[in-house]
PDB file of N, CA and C in Angstrom:
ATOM      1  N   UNK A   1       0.830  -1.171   0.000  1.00  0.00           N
ATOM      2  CA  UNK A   1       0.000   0.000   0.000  1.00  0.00           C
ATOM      3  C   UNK A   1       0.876   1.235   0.000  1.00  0.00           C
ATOM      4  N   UNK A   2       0.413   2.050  -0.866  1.00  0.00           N
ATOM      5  CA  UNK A   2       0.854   3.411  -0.714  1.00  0.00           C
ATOM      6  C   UNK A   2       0.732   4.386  -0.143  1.00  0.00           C
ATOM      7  N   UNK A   3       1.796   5.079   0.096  1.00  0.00           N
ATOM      8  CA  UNK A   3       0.544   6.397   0.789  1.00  0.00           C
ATOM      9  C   UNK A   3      -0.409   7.242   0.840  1.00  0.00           C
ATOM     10  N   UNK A   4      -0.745   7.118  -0.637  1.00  0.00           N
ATOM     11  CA  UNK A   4      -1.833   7.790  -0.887  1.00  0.00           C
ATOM     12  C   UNK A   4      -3.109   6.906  -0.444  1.00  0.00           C
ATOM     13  N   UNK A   5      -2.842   5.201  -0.383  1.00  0.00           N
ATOM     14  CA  UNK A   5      -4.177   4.678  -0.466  1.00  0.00           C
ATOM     15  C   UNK A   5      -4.135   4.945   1.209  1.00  0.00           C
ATOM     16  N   UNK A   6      -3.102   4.954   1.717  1.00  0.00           N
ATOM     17  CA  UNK A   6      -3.277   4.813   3.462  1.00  0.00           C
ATOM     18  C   UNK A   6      -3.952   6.197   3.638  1.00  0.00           C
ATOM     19  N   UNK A   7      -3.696   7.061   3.298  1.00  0.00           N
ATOM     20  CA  UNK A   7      -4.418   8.306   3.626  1.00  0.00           C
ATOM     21  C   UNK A   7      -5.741   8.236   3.742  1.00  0.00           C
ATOM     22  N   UNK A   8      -6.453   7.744   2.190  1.00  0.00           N
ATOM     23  CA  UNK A   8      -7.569   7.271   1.895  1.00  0.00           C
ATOM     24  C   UNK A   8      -8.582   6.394   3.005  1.00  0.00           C
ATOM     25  N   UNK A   9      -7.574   5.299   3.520  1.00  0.00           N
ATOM     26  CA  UNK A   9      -8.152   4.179   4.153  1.00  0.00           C
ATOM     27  C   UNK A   9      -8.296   4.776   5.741  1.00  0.00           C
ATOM     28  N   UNK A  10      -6.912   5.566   6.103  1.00  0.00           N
ATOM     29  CA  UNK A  10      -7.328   6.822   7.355  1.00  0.00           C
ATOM     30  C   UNK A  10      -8.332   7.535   7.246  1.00  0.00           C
ATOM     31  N   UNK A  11      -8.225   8.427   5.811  1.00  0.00           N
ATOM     32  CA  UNK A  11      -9.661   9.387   6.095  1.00  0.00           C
ATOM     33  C   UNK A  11     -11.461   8.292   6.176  1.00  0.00           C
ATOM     34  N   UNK A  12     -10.992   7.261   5.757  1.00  0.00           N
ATOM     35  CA  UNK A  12     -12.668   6.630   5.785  1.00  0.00           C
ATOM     36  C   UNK A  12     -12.561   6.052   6.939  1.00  0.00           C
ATOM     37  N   UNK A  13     -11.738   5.443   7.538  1.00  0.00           N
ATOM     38  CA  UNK A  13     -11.994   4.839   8.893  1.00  0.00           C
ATOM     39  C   UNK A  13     -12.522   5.660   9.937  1.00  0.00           C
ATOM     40  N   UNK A  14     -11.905   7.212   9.693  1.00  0.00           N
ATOM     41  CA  UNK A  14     -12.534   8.353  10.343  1.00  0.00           C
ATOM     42  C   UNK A  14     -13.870   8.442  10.149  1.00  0.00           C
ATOM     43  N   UNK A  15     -13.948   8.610   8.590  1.00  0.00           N
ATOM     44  CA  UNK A  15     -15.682   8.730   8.640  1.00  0.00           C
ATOM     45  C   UNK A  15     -16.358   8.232   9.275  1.00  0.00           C
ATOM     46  N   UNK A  16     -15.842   6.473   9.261  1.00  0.00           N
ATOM     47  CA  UNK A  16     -16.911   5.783  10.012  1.00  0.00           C
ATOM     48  C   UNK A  16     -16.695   5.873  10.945  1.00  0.00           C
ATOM     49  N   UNK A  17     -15.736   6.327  11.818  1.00  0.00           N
ATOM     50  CA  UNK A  17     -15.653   6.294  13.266  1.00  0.00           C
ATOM     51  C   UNK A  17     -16.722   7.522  13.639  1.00  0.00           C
ATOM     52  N   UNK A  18     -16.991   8.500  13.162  1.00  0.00           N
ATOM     53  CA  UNK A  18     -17.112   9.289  13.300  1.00  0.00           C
ATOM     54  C   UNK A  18     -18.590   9.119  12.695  1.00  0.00           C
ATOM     55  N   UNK A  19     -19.266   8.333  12.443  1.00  0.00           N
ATOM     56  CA  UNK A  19     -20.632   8.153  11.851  1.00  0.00           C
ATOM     57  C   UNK A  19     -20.895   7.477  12.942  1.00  0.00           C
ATOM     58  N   UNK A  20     -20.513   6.498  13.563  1.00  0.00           N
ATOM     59  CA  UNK A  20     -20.638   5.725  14.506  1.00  0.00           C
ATOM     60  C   UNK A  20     -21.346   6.409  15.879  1.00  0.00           C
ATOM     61  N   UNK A  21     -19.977   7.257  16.173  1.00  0.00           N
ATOM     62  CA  UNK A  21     -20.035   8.030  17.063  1.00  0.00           C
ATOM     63  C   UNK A  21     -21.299   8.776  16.972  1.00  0.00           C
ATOM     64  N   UNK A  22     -21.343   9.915  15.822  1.00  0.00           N
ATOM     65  CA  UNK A  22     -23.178  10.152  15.744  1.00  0.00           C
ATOM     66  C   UNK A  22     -24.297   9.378  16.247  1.00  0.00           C
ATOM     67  N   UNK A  23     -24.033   8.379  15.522  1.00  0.00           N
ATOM     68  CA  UNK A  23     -25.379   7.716  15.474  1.00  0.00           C
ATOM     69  C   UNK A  23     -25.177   7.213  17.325  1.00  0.00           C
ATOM     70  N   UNK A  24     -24.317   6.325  17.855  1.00  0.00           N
ATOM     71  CA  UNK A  24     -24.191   6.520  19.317  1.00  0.00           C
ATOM     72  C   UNK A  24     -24.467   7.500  19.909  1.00  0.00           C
ATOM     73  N   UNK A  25     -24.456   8.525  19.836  1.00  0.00           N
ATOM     74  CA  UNK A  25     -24.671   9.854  20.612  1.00  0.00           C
ATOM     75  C   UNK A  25     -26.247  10.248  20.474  1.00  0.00           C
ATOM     76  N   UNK A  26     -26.628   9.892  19.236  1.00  0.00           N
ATOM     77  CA  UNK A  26     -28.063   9.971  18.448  1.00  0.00           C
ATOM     78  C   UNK A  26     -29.303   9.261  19.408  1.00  0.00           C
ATOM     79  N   UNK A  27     -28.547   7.674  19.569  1.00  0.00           N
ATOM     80  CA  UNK A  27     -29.281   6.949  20.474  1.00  0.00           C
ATOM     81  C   UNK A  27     -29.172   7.009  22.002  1.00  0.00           C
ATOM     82  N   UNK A  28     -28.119   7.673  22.203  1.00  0.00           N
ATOM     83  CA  UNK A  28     -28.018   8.138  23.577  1.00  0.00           C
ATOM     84  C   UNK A  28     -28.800   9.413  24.171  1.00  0.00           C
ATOM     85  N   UNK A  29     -28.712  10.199  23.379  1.00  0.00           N
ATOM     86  CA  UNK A  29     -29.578  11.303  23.690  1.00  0.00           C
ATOM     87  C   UNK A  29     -31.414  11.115  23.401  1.00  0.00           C
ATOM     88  N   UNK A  30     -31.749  10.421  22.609  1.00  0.00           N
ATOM     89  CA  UNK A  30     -32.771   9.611  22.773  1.00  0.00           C
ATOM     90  C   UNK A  30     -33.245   8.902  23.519  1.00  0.00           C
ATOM     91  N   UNK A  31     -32.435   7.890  23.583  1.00  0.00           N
ATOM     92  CA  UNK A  31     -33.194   7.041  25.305  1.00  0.00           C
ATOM     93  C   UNK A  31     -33.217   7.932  26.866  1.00  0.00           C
ATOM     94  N   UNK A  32     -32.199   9.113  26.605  1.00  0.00           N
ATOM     95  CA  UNK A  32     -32.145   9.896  27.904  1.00  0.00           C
ATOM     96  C   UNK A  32     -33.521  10.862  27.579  1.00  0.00           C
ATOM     97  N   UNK A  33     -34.070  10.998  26.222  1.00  0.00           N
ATOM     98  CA  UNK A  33     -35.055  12.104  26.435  1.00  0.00           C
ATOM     99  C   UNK A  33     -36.395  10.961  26.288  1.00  0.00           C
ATOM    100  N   UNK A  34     -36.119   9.783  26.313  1.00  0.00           N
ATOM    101  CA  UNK A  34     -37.362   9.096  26.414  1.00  0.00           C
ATOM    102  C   UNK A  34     -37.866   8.860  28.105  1.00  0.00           C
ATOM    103  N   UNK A  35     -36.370   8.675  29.150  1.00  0.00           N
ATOM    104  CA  UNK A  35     -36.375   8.558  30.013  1.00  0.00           C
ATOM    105  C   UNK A  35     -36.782   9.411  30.955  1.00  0.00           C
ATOM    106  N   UNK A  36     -36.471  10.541  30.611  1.00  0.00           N
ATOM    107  CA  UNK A  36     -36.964  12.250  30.924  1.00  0.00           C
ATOM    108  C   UNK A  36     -38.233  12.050  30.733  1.00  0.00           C
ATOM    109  N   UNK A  37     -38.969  11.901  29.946  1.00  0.00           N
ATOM    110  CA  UNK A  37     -40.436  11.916  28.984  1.00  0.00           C
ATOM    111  C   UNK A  37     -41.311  10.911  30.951  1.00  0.00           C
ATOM    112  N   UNK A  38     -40.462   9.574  30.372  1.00  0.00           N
ATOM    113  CA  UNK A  38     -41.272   8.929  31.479  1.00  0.00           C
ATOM    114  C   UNK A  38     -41.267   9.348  33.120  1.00  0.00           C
ATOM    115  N   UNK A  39     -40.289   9.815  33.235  1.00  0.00           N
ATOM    116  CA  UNK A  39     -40.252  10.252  34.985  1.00  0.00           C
ATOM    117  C   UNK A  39     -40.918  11.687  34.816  1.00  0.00           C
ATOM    118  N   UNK A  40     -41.149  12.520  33.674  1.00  0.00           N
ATOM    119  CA  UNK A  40     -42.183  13.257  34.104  1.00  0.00           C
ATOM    120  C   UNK A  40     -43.818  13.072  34.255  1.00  0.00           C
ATOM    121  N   UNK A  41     -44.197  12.254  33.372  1.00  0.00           N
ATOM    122  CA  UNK A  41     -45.160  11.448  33.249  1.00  0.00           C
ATOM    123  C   UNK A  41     -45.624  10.888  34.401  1.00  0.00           C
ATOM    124  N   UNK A  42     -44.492   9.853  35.320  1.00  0.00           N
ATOM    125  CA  UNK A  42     -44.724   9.743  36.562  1.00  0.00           C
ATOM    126  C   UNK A  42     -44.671  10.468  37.583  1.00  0.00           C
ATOM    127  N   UNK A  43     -44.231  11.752  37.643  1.00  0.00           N
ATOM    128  CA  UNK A  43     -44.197  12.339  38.572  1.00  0.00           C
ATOM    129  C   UNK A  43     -45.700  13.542  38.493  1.00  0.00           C
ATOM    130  N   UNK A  44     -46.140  13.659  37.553  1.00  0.00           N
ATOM    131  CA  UNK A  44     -47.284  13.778  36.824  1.00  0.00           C
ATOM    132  C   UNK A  44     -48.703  12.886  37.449  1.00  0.00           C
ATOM    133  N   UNK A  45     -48.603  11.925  36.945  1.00  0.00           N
ATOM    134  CA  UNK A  45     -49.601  10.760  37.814  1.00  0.00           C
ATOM    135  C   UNK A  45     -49.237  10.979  39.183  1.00  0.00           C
ATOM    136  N   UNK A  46     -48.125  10.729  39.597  1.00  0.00           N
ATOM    137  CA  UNK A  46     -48.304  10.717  41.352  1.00  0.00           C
ATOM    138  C   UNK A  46     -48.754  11.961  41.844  1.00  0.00           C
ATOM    139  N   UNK A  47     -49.133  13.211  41.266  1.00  0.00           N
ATOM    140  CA  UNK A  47     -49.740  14.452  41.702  1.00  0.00           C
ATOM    141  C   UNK A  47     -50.649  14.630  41.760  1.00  0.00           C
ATOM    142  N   UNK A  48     -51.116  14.297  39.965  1.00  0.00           N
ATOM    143  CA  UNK A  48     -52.443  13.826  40.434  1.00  0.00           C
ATOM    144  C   UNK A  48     -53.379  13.229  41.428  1.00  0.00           C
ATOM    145  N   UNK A  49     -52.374  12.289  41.680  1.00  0.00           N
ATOM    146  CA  UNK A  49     -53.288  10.786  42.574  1.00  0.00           C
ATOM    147  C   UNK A  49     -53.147  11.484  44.053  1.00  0.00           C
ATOM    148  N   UNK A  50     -52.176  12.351  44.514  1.00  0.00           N
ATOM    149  CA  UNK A  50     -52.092  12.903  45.523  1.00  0.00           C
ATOM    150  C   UNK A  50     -53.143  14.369  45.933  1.00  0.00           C
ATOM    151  N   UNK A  51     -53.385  14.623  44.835  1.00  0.00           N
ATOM    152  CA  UNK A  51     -54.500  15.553  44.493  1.00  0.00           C
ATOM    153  C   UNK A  51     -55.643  15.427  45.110  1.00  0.00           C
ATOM    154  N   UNK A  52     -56.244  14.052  44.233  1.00  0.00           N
ATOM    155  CA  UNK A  52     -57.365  13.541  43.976  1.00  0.00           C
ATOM    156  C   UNK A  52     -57.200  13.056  45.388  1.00  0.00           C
ATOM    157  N   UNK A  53     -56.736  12.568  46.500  1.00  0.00           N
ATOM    158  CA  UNK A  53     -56.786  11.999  47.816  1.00  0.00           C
ATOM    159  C   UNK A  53     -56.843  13.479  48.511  1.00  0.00           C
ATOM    160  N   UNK A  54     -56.093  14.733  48.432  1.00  0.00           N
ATOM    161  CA  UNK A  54     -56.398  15.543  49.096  1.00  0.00           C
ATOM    162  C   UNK A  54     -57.815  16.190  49.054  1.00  0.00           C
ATOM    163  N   UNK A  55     -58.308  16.027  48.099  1.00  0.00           N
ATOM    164  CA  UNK A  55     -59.529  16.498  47.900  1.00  0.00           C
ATOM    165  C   UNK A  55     -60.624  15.495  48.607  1.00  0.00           C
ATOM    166  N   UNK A  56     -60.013  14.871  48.525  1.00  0.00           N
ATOM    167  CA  UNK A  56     -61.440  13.252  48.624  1.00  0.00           C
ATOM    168  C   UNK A  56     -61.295  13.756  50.646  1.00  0.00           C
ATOM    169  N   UNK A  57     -60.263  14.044  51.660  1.00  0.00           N
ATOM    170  CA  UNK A  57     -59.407  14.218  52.758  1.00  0.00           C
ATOM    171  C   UNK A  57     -60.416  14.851  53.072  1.00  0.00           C
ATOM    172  N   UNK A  58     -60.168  16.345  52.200  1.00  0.00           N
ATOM    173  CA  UNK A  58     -60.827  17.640  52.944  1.00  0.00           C
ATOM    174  C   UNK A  58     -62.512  17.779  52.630  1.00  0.00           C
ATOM    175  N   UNK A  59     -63.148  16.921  51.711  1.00  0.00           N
ATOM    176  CA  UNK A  59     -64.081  16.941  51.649  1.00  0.00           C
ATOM    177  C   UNK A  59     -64.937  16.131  52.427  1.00  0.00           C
ATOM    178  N   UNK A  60     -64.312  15.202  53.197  1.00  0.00           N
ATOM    179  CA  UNK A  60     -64.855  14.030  53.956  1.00  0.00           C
ATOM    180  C   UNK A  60     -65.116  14.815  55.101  1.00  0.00           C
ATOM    181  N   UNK A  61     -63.635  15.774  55.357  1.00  0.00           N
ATOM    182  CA  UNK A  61     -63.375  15.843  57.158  1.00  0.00           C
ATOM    183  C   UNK A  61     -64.578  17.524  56.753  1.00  0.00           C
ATOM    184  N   UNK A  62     -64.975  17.843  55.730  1.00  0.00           N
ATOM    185  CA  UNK A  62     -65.927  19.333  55.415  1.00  0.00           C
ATOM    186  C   UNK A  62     -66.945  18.855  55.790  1.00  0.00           C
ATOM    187  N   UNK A  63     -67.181  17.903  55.601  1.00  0.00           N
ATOM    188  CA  UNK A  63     -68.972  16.949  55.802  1.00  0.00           C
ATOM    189  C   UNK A  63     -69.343  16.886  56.876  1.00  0.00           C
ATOM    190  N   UNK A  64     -68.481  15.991  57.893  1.00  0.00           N
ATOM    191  CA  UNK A  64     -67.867  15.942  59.336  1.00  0.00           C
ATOM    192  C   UNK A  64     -68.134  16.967  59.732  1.00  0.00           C
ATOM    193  N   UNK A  65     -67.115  18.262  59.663  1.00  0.00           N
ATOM    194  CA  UNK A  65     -67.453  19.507  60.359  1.00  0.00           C
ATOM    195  C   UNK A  65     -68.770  20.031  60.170  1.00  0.00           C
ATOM    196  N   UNK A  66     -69.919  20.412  58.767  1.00  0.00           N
ATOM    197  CA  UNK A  66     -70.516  20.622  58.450  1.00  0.00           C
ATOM    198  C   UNK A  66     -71.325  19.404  59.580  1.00  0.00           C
ATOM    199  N   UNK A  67     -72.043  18.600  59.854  1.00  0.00           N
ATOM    200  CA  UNK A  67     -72.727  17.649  60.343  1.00  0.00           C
ATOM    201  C   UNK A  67     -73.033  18.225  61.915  1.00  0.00           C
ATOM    202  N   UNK A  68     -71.209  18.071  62.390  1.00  0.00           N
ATOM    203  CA  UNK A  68     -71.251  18.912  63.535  1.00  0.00           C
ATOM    204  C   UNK A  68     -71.764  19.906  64.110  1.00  0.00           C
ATOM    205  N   UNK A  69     -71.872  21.100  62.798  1.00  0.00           N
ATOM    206  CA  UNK A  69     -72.207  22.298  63.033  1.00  0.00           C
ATOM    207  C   UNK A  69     -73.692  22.100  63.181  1.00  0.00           C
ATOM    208  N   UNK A  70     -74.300  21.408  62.077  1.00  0.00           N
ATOM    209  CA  UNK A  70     -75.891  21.445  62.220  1.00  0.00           C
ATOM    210  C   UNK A  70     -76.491  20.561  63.434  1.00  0.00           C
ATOM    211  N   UNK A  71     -75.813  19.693  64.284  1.00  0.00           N
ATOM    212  CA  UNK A  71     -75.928  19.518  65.616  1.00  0.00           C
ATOM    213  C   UNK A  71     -76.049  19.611  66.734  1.00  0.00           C
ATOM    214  N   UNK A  72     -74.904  21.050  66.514  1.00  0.00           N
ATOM    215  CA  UNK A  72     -74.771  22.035  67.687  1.00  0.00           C
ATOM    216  C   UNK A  72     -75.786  23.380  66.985  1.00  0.00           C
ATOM    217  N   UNK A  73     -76.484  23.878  66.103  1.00  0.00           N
ATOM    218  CA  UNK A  73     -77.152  24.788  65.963  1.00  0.00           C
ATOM    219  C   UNK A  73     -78.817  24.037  65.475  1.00  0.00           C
ATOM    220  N   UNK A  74     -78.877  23.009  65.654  1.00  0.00           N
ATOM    221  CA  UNK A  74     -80.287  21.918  66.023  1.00  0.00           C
ATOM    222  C   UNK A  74     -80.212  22.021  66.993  1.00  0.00           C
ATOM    223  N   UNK A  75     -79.530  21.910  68.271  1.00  0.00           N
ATOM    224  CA  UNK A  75     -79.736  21.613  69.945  1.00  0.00           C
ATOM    225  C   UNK A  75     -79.810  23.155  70.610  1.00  0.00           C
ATOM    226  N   UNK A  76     -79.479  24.239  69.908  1.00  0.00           N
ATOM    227  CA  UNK A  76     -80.183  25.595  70.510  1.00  0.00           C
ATOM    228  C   UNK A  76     -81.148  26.129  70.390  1.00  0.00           C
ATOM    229  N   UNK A  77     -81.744  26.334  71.362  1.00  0.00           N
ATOM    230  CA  UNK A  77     -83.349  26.471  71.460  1.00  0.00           C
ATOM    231  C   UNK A  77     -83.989  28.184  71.479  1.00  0.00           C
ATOM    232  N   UNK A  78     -85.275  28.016  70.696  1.00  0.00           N
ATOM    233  CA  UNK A  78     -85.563  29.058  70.175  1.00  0.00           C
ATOM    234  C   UNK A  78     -85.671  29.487  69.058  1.00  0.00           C
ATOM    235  N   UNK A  79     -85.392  28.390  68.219  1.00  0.00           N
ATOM    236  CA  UNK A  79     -85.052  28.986  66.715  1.00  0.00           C
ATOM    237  C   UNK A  79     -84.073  29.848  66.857  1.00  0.00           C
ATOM    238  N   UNK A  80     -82.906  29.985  67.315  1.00  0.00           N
ATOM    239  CA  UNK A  80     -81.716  30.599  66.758  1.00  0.00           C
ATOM    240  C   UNK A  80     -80.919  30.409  65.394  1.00  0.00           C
ATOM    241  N   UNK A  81     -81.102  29.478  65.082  1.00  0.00           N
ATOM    242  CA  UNK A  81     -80.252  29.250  63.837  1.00  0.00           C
ATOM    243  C   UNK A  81     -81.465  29.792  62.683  1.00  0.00           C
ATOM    244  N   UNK A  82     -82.946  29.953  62.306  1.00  0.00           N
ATOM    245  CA  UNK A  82     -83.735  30.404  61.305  1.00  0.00           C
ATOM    246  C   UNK A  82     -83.588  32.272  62.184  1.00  0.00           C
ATOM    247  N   UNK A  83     -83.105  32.723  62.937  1.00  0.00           N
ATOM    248  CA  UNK A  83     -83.245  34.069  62.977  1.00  0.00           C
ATOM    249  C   UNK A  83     -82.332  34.310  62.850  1.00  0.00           C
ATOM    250  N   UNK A  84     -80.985  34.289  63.172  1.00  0.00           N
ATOM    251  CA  UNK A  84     -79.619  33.731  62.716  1.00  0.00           C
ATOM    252  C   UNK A  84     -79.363  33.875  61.269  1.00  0.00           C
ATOM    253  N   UNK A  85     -80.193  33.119  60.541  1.00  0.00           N
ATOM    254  CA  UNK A  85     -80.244  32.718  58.999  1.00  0.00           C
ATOM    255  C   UNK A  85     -81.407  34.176  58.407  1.00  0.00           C
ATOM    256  N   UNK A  86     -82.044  34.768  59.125  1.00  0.00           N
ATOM    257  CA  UNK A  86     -82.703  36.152  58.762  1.00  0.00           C
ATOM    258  C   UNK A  86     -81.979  37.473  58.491  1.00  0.00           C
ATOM    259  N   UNK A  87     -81.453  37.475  60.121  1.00  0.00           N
ATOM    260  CA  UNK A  87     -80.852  38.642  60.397  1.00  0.00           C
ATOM    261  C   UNK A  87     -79.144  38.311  60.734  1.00  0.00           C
ATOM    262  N   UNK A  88     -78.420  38.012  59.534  1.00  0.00           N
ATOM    263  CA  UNK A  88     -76.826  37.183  59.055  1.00  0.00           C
ATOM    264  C   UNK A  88     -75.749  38.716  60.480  1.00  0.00           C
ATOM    265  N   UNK A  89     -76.361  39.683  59.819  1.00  0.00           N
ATOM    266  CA  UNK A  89     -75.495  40.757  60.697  1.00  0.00           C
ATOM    267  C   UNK A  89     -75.287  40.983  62.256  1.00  0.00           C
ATOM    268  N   UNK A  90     -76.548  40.799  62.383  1.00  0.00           N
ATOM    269  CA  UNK A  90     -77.352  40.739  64.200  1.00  0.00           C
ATOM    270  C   UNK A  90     -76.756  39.790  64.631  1.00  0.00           C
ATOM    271  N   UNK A  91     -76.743  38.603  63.928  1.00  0.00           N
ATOM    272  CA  UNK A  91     -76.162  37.460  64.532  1.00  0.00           C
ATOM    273  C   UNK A  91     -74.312  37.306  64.478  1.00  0.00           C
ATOM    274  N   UNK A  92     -73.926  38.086  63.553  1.00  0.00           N
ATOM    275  CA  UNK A  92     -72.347  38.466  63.113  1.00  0.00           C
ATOM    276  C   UNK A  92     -72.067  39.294  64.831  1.00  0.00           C
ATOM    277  N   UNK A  93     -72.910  40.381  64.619  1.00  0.00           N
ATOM    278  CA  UNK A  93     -72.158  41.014  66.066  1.00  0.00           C
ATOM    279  C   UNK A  93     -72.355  40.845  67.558  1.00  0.00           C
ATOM    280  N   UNK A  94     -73.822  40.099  67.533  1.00  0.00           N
ATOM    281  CA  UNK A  94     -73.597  39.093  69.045  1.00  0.00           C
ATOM    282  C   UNK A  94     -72.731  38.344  68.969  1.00  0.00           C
ATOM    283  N   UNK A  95     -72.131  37.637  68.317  1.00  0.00           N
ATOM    284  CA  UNK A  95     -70.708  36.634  68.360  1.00  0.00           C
ATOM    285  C   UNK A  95     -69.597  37.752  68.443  1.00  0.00           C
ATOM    286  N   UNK A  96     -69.484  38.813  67.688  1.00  0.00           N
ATOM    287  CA  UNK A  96     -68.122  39.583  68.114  1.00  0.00           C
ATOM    288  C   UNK A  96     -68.712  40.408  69.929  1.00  0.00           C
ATOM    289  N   UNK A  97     -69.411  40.574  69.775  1.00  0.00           N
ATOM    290  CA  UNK A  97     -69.197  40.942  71.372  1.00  0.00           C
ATOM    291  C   UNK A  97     -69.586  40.235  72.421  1.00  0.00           C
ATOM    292  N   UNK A  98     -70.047  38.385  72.740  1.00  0.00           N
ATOM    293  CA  UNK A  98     -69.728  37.454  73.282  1.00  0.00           C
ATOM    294  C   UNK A  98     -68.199  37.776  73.098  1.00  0.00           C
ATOM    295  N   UNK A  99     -67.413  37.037  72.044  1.00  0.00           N
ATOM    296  CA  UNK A  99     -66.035  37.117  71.823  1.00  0.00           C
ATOM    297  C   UNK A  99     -65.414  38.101  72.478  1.00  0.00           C
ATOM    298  N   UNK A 100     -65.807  39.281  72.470  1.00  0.00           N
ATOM    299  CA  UNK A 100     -65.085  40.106  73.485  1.00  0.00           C
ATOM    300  C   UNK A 100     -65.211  40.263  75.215  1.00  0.00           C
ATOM    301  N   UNK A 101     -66.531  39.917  75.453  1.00  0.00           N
ATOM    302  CA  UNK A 101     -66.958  39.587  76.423  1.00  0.00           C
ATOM    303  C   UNK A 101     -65.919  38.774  77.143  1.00  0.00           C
ATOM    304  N   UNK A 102     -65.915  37.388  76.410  1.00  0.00           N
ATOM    305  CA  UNK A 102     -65.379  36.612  77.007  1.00  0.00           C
ATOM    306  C   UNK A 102     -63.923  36.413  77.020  1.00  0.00           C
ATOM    307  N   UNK A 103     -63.092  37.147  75.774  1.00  0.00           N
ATOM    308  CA  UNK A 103     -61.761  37.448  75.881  1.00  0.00           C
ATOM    309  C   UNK A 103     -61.349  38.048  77.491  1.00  0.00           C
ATOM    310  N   UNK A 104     -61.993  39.377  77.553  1.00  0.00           N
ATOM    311  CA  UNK A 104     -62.120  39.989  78.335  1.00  0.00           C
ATOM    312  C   UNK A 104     -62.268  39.812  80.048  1.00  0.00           C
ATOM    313  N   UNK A 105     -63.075  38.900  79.971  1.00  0.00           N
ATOM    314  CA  UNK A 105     -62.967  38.224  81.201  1.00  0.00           C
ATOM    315  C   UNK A 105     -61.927  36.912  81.839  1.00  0.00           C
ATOM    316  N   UNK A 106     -61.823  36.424  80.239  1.00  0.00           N
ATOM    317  CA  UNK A 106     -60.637  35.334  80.757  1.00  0.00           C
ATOM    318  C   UNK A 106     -59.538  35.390  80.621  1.00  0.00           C
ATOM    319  N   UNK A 107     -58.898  36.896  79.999  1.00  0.00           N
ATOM    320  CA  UNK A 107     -57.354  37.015  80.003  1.00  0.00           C
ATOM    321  C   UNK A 107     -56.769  37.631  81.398  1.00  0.00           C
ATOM    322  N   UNK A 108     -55.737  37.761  81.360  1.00  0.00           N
ATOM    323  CA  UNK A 108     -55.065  37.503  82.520  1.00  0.00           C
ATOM    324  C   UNK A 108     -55.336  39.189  83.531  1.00  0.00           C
ATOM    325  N   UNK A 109     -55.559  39.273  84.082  1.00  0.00           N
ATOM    326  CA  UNK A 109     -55.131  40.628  84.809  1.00  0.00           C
ATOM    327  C   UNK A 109     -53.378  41.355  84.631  1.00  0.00           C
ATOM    328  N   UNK A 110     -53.817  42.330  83.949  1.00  0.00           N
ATOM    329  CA  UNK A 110     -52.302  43.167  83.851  1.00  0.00           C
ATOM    330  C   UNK A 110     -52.283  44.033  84.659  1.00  0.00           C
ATOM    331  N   UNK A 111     -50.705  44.460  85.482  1.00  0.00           N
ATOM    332  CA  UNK A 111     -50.568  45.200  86.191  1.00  0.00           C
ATOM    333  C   UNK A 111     -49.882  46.922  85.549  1.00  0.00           C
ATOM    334  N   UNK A 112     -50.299  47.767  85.850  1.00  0.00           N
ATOM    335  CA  UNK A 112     -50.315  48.965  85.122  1.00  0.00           C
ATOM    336  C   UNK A 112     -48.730  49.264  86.076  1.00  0.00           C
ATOM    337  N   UNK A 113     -47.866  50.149  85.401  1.00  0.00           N
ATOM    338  CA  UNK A 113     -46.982  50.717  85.803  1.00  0.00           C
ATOM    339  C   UNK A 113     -47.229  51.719  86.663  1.00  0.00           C
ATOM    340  N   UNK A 114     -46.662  52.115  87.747  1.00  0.00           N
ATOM    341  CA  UNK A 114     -46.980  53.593  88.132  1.00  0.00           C
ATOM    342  C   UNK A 114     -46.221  54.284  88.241  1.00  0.00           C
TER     343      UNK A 114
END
């Protein structure tokens, strides 16, 4: 062989090394963006599903509270809860001044500087 054909037979071995290498790199960066693809996908579903349980959580323990409430405003007498349900405001500020009432009486005694 000559040197001209060795040159020849260097520059194509390159090519193909170097086609190789592409196409390796081709399929590598592929299976890494297929792999990407799937762990978002799953991390996707598991949000969902964590979602869908928080909701299912707070709507159970809303029912619950809700149940409660109509228990304790069934057992007060007088029809409070249909005058209550009339007059929404009247009934807004007897609860803020109970609430103060009773702040008022059960916090601590402070002693004033003199």
């Amino acid at each position: 062989m000559n040197e001209q054909q060795q040159e020849n037979q260097v520059r194509q071995d390159a090519a193909r090394v170097k086609k190789d290498l592409n196409t390796l790199l081709g399929n590598r960066v592929s299976q890494l963006s297929e792999g990407f693809e799937k762990l978002t996908d799953d991390a996707k579903d598991s949000m969902v599903g964590a979602v869908e349980t928080v909701k299912k959580d707070v709507g159970f323990r809303l029912n619950q509270y809700n149940a409660k409430a109509q228990e304790v405003v069934d057992k007060v007498p007088g029809g409070f809860s249909d005058k209550a349900t009339k007059y929404p405001w009247v009934a807004l500020s007897l609860a803020v001044g109970v609430g103060f009432l009773l702040g008022s009486l059960l916090k601590p005694n402070r002693q004033f500087l003199r």
